[in-house]
C-alpha atoms as a PDB file:
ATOM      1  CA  UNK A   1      10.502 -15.873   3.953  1.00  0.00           C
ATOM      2  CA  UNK A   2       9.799 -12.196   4.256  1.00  0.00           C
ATOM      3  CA  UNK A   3       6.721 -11.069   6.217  1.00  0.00           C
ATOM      4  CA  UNK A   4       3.811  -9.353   4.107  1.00  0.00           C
ATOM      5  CA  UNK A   5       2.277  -6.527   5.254  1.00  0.00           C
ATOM      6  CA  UNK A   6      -1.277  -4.977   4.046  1.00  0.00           C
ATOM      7  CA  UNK A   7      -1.387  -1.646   5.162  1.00  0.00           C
ATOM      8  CA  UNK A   8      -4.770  -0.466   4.245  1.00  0.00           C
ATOM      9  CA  UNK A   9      -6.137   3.799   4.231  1.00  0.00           C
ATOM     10  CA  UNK A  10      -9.977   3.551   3.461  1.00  0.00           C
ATOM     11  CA  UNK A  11     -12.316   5.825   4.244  1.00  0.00           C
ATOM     12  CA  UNK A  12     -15.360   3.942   1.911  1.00  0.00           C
ATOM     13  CA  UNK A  13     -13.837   0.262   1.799  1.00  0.00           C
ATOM     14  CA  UNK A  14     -11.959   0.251  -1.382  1.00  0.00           C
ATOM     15  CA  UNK A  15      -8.809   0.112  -0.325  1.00  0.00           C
ATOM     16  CA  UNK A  16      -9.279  -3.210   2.151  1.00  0.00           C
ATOM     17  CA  UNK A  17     -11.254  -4.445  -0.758  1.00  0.00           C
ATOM     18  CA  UNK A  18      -8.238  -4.439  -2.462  1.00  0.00           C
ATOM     19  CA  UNK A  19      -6.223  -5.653   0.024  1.00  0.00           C
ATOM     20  CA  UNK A  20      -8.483  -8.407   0.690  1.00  0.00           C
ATOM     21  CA  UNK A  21      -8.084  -9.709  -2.607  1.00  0.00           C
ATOM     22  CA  UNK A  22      -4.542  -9.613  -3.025  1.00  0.00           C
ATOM     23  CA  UNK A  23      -4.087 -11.782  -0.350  1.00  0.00           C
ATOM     24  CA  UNK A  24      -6.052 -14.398  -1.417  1.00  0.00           C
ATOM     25  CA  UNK A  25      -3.384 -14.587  -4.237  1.00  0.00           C
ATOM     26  CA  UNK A  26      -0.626 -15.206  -2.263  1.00  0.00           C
ATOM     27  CA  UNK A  27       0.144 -18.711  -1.225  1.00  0.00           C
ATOM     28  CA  UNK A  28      -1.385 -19.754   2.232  1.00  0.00           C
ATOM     29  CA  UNK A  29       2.727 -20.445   3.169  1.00  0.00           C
ATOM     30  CA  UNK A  30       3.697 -17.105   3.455  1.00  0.00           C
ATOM     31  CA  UNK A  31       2.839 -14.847   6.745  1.00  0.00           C
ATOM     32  CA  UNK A  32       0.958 -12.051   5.561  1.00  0.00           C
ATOM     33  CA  UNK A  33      -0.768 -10.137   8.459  1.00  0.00           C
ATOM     34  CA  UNK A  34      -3.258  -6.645   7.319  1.00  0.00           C
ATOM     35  CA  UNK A  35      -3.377  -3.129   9.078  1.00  0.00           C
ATOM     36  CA  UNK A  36      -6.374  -0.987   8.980  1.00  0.00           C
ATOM     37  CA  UNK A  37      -5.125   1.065  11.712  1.00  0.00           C
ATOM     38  CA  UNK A  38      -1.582   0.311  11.037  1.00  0.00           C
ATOM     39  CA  UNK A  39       0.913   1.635  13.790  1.00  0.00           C
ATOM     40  CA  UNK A  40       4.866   1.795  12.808  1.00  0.00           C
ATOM     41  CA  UNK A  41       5.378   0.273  16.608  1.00  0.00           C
ATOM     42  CA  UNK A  42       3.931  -3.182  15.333  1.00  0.00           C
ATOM     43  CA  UNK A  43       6.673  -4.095  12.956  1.00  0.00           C
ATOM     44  CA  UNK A  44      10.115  -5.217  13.539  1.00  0.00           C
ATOM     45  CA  UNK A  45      11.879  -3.132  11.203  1.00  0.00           C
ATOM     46  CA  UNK A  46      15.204  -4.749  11.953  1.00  0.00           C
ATOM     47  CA  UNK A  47      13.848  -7.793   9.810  1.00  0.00           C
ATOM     48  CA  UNK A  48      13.469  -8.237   6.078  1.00  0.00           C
ATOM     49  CA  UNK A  49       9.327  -7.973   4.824  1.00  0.00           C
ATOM     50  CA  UNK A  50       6.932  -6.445   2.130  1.00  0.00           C
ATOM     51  CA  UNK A  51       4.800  -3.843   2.755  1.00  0.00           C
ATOM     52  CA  UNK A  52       1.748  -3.757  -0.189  1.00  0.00           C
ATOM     53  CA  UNK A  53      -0.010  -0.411   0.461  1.00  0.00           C
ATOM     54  CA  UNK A  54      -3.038  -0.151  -0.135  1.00  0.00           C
ATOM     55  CA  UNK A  55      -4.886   3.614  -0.246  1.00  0.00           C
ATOM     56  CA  UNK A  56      -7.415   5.998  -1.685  1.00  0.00           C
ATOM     57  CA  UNK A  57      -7.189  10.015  -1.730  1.00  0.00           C
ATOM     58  CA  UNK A  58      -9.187  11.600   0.632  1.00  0.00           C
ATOM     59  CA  UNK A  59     -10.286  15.414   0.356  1.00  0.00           C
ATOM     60  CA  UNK A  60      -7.815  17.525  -0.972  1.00  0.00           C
ATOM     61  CA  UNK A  61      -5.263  14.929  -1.785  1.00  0.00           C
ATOM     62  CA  UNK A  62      -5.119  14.133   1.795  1.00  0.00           C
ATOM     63  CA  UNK A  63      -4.896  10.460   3.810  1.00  0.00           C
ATOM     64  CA  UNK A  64      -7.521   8.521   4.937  1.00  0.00           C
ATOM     65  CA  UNK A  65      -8.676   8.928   8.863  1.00  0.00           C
ATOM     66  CA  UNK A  66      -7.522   5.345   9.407  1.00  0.00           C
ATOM     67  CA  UNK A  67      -3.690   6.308   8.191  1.00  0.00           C
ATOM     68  CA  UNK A  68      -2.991   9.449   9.841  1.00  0.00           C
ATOM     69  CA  UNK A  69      -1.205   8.325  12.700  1.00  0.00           C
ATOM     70  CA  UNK A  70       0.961   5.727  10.519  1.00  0.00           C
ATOM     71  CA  UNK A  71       1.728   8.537   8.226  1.00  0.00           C
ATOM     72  CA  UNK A  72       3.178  10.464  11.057  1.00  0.00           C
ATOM     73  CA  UNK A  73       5.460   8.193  12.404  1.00  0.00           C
ATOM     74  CA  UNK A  74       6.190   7.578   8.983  1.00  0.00           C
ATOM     75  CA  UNK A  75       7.645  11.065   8.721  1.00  0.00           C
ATOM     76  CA  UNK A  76       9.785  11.114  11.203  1.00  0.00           C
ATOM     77  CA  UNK A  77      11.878   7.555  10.420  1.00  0.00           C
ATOM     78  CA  UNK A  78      14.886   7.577   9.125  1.00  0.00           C
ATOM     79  CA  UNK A  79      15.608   3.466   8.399  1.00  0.00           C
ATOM     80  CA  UNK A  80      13.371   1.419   6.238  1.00  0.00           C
ATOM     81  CA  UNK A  81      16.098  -0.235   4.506  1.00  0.00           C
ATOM     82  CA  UNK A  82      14.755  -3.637   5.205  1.00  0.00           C
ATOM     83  CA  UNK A  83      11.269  -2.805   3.763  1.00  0.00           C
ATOM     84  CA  UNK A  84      10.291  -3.953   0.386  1.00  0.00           C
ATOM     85  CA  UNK A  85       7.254  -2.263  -0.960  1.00  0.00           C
ATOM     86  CA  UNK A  86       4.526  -1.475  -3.706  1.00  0.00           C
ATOM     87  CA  UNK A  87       2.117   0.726  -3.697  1.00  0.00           C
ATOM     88  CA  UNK A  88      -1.955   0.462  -5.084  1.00  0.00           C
ATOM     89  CA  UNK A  89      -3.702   3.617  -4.847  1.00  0.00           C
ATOM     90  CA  UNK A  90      -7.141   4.752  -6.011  1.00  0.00           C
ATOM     91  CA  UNK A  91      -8.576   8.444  -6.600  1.00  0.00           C
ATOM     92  CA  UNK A  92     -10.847  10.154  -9.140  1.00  0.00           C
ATOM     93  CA  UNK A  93      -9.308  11.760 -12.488  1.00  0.00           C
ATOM     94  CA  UNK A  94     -11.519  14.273 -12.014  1.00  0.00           C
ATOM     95  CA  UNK A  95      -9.744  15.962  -9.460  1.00  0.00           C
ATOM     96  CA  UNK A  96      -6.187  17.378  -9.263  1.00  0.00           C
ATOM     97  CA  UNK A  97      -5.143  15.649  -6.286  1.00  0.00           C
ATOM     98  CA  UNK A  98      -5.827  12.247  -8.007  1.00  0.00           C
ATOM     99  CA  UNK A  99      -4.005   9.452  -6.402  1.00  0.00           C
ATOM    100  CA  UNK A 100      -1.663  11.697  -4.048  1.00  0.00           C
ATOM    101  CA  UNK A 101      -2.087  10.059  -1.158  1.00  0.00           C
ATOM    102  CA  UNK A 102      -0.447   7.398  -2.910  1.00  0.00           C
ATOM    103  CA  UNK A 103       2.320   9.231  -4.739  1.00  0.00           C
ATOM    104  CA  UNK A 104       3.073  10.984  -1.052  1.00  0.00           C
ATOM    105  CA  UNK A 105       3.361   7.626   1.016  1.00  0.00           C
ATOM    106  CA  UNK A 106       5.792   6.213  -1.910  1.00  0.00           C
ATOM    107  CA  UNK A 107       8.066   9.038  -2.209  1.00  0.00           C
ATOM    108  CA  UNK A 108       8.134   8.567   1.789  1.00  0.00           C
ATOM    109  CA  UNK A 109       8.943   5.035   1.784  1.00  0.00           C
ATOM    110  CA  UNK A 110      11.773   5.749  -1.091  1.00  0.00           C
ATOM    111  CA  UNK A 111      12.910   8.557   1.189  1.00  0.00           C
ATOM    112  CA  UNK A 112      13.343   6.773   4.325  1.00  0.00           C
ATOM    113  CA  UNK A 113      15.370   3.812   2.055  1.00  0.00           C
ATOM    114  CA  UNK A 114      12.585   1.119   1.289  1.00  0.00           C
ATOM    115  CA  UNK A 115      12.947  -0.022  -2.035  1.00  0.00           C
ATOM    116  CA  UNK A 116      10.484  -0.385  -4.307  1.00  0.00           C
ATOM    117  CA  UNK A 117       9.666  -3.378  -6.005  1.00  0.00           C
ATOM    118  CA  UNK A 118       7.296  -2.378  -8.441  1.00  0.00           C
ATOM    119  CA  UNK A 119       5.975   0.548 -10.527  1.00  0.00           C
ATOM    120  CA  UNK A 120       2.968   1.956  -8.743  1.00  0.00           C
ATOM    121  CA  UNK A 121      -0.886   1.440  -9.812  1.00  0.00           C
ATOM    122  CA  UNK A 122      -2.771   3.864 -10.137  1.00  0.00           C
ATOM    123  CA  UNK A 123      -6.776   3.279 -10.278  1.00  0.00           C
ATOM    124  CA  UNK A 124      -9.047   5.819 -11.272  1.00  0.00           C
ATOM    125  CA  UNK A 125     -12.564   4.861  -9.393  1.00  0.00           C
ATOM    126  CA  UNK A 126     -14.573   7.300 -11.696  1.00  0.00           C
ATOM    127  CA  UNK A 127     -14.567   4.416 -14.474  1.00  0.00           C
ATOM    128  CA  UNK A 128     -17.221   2.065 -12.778  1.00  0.00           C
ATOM    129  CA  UNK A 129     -14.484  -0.463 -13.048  1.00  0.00           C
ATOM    130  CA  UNK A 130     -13.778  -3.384 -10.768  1.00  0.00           C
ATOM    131  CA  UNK A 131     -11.493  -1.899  -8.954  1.00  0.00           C
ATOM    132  CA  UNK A 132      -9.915  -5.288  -7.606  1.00  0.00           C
ATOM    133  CA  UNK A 133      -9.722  -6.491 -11.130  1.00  0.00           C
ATOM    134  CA  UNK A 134      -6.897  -3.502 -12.200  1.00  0.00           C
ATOM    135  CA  UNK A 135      -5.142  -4.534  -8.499  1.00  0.00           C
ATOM    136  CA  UNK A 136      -4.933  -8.524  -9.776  1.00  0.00           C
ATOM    137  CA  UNK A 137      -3.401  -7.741 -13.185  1.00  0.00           C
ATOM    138  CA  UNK A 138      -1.095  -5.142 -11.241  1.00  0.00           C
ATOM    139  CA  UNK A 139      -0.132  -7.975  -8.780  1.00  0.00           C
ATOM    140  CA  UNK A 140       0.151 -11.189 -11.335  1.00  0.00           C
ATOM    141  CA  UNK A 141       2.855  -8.702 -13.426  1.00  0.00           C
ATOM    142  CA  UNK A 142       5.200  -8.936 -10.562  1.00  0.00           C
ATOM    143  CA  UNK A 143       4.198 -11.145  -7.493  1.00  0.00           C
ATOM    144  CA  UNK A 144       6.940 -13.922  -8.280  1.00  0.00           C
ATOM    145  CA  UNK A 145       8.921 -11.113  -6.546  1.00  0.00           C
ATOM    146  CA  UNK A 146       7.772 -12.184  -3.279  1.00  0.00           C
ATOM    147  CA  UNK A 147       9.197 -15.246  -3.042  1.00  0.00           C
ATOM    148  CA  UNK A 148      12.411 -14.096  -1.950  1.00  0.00           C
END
């Protein structure tokens, strides 16, 4: 079974909140491993796995601190075609640059030839909301899609 990968931007929490939770949805046979200071040079990327990101908006639709340095080597690889992904990201309607951080990292990932296995979610954190509730229902829709 493929590998599944948590990798988590937070500035506040949120994010590895999120993460957090997810995992404890997944059943306790699969590997699944979580980077909050996630480094391209720690995966095998000649190996089938999921990557679930995980990441709020910072500033002006920037990353999180924690991300930066994944988000570079990010930019300069050219082969993720054994990289399954979805992406959760969070940000606040109220601003412009809601949920770009998110939008950015999954037109990367599409870019460098992951494919996507689900729509992305979007959660506005102005609501009050649970946040990790929206992530579950997100998840539940298409998790079966990690068995393979």
């Amino acid at each position: 079974m493929k590998p599944i990968h948590f990798i988590v931007g937070t500035m506040l929490g949120s994010s590895e909140y999120i993460a957090d939770h997810l995992a404890t949805l997944i059943p306790d046979d699969r590997e699944i491993n979580q980077h909050l200071a996630p480094d391209l040079n720690d995966f095998d990327l000649t190996i089938p796995q999921t990557w679930i990101l995980c990441t709020s908006t910072h500033g002006a639709g920037d990353f999180p601190d924690n991300i930066l340095n994944f988000i570079d080597q990010l930019a300069i690889q050219t082969n993720l075609k054994h990289v399954d992904y979805a992406v959760c990201a969070l940000g606040d309607t109220n601003y412009d640059t809601f949920c770009q951080a998110g939008k950015t990292v999954d037109k990367m990932l599409k870019d460098r030839g992951a494919k996507k296995i689900t729509n992305s979610l979007n959660i506005d954190v102005s609501t009050g909301e649970i946040p990790e509730d929206h992530a579950q229902n997100w998840f539940e829709q298409w998790k079966d899609k990690l068995s393979s």
